[in-house]
N, C-alpha and C. Protein backbone atom coordinates (compact mmCIF):
# COMPACT_ATOMS: atom_id res chain seq x y z
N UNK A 1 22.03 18.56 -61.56
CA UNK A 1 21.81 17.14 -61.70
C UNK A 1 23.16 16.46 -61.93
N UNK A 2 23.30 15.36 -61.25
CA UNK A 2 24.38 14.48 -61.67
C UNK A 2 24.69 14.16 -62.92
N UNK A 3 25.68 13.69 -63.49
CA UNK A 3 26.13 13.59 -64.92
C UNK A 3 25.13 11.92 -65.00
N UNK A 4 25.45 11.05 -64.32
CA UNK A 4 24.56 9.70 -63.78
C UNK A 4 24.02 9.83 -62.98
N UNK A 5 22.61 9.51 -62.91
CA UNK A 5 21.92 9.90 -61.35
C UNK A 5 21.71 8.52 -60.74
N UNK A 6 21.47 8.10 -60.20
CA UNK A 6 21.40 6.48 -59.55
C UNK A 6 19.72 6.35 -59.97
N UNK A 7 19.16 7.04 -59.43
CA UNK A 7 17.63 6.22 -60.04
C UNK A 7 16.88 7.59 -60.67
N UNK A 8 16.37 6.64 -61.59
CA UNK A 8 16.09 7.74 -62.83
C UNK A 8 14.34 7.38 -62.79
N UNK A 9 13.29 7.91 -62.80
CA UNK A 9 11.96 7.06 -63.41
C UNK A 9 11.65 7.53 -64.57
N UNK A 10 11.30 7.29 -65.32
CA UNK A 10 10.54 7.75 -66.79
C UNK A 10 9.59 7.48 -67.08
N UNK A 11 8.77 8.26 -67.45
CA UNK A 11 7.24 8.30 -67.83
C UNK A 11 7.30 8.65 -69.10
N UNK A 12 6.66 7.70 -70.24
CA UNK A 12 6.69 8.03 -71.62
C UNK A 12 5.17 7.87 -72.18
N UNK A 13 4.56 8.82 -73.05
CA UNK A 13 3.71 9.67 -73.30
C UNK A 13 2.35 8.71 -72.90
N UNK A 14 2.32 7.13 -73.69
CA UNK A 14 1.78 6.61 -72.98
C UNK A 14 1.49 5.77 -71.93
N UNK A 15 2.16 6.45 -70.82
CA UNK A 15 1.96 6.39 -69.63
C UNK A 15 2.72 4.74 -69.12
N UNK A 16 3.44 4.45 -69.88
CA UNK A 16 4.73 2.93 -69.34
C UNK A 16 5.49 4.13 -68.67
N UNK A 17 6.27 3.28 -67.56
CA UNK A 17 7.01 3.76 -66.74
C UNK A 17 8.48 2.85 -66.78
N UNK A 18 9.76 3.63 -66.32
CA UNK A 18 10.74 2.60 -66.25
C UNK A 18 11.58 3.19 -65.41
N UNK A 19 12.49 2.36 -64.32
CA UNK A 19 13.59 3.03 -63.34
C UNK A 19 14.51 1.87 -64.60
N UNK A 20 15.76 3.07 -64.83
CA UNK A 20 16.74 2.68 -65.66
C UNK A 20 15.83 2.41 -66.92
N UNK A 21 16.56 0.89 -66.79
CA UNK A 21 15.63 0.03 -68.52
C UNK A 21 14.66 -0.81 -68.12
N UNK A 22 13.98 -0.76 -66.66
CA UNK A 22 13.44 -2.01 -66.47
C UNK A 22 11.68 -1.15 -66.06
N UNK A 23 10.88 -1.86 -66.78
CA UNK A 23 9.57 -1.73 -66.61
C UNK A 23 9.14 -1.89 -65.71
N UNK A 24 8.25 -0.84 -65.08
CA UNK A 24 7.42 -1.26 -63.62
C UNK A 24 6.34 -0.56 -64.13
N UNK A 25 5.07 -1.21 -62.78
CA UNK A 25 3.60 -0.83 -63.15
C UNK A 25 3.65 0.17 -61.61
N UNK A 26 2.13 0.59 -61.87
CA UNK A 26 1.98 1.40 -60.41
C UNK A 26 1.98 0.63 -59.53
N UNK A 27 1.31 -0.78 -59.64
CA UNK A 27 1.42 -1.74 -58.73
C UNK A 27 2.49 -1.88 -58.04
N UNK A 28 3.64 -2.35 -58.93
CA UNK A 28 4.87 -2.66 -58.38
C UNK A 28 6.16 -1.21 -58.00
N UNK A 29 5.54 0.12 -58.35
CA UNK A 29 6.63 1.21 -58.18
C UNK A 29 6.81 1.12 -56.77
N UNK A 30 5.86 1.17 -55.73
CA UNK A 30 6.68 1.75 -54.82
C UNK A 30 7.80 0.84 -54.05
N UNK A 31 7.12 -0.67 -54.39
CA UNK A 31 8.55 -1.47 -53.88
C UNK A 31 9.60 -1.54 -54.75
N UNK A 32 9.45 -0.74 -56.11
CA UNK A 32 11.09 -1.12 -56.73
C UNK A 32 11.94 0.18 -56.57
N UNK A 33 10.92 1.14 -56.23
CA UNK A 33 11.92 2.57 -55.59
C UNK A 33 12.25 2.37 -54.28
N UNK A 34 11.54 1.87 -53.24
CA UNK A 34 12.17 1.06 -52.16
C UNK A 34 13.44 0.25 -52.24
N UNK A 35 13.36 -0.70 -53.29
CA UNK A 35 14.58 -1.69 -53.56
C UNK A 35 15.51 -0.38 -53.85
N UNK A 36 15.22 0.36 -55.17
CA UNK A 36 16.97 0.80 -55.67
C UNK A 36 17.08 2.39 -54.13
N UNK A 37 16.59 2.70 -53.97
CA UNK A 37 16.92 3.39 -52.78
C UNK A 37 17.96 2.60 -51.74
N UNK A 38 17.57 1.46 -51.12
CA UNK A 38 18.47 0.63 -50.62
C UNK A 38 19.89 0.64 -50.68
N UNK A 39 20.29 0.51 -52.04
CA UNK A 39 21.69 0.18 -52.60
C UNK A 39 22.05 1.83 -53.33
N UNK A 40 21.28 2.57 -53.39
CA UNK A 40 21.35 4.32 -54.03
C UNK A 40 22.46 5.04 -52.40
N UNK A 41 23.44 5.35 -53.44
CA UNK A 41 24.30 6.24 -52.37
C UNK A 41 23.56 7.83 -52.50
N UNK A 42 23.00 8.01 -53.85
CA UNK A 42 22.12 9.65 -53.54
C UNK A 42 21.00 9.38 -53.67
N UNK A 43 20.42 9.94 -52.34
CA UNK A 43 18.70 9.35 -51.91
C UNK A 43 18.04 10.45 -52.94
N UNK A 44 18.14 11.12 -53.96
CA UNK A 44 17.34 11.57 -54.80
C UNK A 44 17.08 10.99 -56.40
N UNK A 45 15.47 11.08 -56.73
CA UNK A 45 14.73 10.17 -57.31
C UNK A 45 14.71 11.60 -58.79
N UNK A 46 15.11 10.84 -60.05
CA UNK A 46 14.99 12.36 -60.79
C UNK A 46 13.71 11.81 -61.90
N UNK A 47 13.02 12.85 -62.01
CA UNK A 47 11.78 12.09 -62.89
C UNK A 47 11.76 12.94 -64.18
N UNK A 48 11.58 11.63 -65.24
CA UNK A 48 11.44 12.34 -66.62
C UNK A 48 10.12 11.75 -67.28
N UNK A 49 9.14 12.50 -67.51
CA UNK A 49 7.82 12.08 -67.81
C UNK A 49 8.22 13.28 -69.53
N UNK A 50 7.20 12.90 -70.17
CA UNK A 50 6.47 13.39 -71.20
C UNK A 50 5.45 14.36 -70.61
N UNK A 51 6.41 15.71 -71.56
CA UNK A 51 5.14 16.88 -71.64
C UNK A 51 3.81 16.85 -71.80
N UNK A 52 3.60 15.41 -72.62
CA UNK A 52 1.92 15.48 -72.70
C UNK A 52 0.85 14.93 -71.68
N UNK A 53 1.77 14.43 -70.80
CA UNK A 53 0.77 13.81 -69.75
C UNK A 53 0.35 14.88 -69.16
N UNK A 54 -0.73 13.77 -68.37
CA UNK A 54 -1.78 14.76 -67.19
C UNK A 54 -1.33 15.03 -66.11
N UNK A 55 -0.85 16.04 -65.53
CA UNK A 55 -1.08 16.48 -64.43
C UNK A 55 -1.39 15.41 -63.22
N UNK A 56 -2.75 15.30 -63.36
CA UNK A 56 -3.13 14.29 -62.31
C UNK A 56 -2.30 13.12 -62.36
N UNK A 57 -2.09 12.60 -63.27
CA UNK A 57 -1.02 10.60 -63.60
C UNK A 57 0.26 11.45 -62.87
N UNK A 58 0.79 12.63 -62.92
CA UNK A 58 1.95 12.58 -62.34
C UNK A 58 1.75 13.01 -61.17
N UNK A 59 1.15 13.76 -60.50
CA UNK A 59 0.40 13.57 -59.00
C UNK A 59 0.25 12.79 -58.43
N UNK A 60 -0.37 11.35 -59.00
CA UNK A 60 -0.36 9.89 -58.19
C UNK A 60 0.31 9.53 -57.79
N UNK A 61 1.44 9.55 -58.99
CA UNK A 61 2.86 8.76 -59.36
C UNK A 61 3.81 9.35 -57.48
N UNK A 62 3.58 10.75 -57.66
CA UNK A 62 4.63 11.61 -56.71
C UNK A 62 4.23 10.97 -55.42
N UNK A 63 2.82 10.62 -55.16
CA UNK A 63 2.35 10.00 -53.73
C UNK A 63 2.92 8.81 -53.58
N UNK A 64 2.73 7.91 -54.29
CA UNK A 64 3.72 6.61 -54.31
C UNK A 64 4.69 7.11 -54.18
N UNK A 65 5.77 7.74 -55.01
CA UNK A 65 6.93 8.33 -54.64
C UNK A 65 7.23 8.50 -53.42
N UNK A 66 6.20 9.54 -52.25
CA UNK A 66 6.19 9.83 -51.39
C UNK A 66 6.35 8.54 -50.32
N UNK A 67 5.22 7.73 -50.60
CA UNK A 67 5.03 6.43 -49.98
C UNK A 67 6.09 5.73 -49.62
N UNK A 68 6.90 5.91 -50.77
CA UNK A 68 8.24 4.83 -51.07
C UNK A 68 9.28 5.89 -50.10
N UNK A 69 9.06 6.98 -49.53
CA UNK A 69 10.53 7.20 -48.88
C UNK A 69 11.38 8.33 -49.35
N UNK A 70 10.90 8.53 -50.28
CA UNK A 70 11.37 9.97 -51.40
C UNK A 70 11.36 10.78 -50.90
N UNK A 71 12.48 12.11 -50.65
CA UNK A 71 11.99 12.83 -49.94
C UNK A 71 12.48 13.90 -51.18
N UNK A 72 13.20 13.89 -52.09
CA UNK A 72 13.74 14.55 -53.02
C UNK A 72 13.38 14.22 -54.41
N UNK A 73 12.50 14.51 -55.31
CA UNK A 73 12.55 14.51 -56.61
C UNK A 73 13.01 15.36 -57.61
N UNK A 74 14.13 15.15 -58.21
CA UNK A 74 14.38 15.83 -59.71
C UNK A 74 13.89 16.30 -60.68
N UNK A 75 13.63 16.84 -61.57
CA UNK A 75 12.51 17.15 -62.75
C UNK A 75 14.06 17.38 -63.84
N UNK A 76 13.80 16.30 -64.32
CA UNK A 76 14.64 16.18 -65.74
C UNK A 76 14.08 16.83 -66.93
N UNK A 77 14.37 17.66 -67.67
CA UNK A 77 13.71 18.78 -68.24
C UNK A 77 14.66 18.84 -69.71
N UNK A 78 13.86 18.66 -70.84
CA UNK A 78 14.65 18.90 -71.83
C UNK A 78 14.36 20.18 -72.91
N UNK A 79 15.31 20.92 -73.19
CA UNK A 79 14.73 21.90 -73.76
C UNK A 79 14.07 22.17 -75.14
N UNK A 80 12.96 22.83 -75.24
CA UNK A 80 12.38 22.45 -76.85
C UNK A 80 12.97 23.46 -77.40
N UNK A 81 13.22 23.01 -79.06
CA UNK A 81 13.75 23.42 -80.12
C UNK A 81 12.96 24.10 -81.12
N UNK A 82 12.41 25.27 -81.47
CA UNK A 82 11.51 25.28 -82.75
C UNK A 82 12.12 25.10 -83.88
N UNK A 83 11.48 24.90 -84.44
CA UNK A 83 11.56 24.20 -86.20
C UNK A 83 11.56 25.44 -86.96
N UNK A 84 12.82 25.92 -87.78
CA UNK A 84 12.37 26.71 -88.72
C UNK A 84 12.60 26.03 -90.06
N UNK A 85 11.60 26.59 -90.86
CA UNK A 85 11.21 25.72 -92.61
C UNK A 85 11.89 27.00 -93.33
């Protein structure tokens, strides 16, 4: 992964979404990944959702993705830590 990736999406646990800092709905994703694709010198889309979602919400999400032109998605992945007491 790039140190900066040009378009980032984020999915947070309950289910708001954001490219960068700016809020989008499902309604409006696939034309704002359309828009930053446009002006994106690397046509890959890196996605950081929350471990707790469903499966299916990020399945949808990837078809829009698809819709929009994506031909590359990222999986931004952070590693878990256990807790020792």
């Amino acid at each position: 992964m790039p140190e900066n990736p040009e378009v980032v999406l984020s999915i947070k646990k309950d289910g708001s979404m954001y490219i960068g800092q700016d809020q989008v709905t499902m309604e409006n994703l696939q034309t704002l990944i359309e828009e930053a694709f446009m002006t994106a010198t690397d046509k890959r889309l890196y996605l950081r959702a929350d471990g707790e979602l469903e499966y299916g919400n990020i399945v949808d999400i990837v078809e829009i993705l698809k819709a929009a032109g994506v031909e590359i998605v990222g999986i931004i992945t952070e590693v878990k830590t256990e807790k020792i007491d």
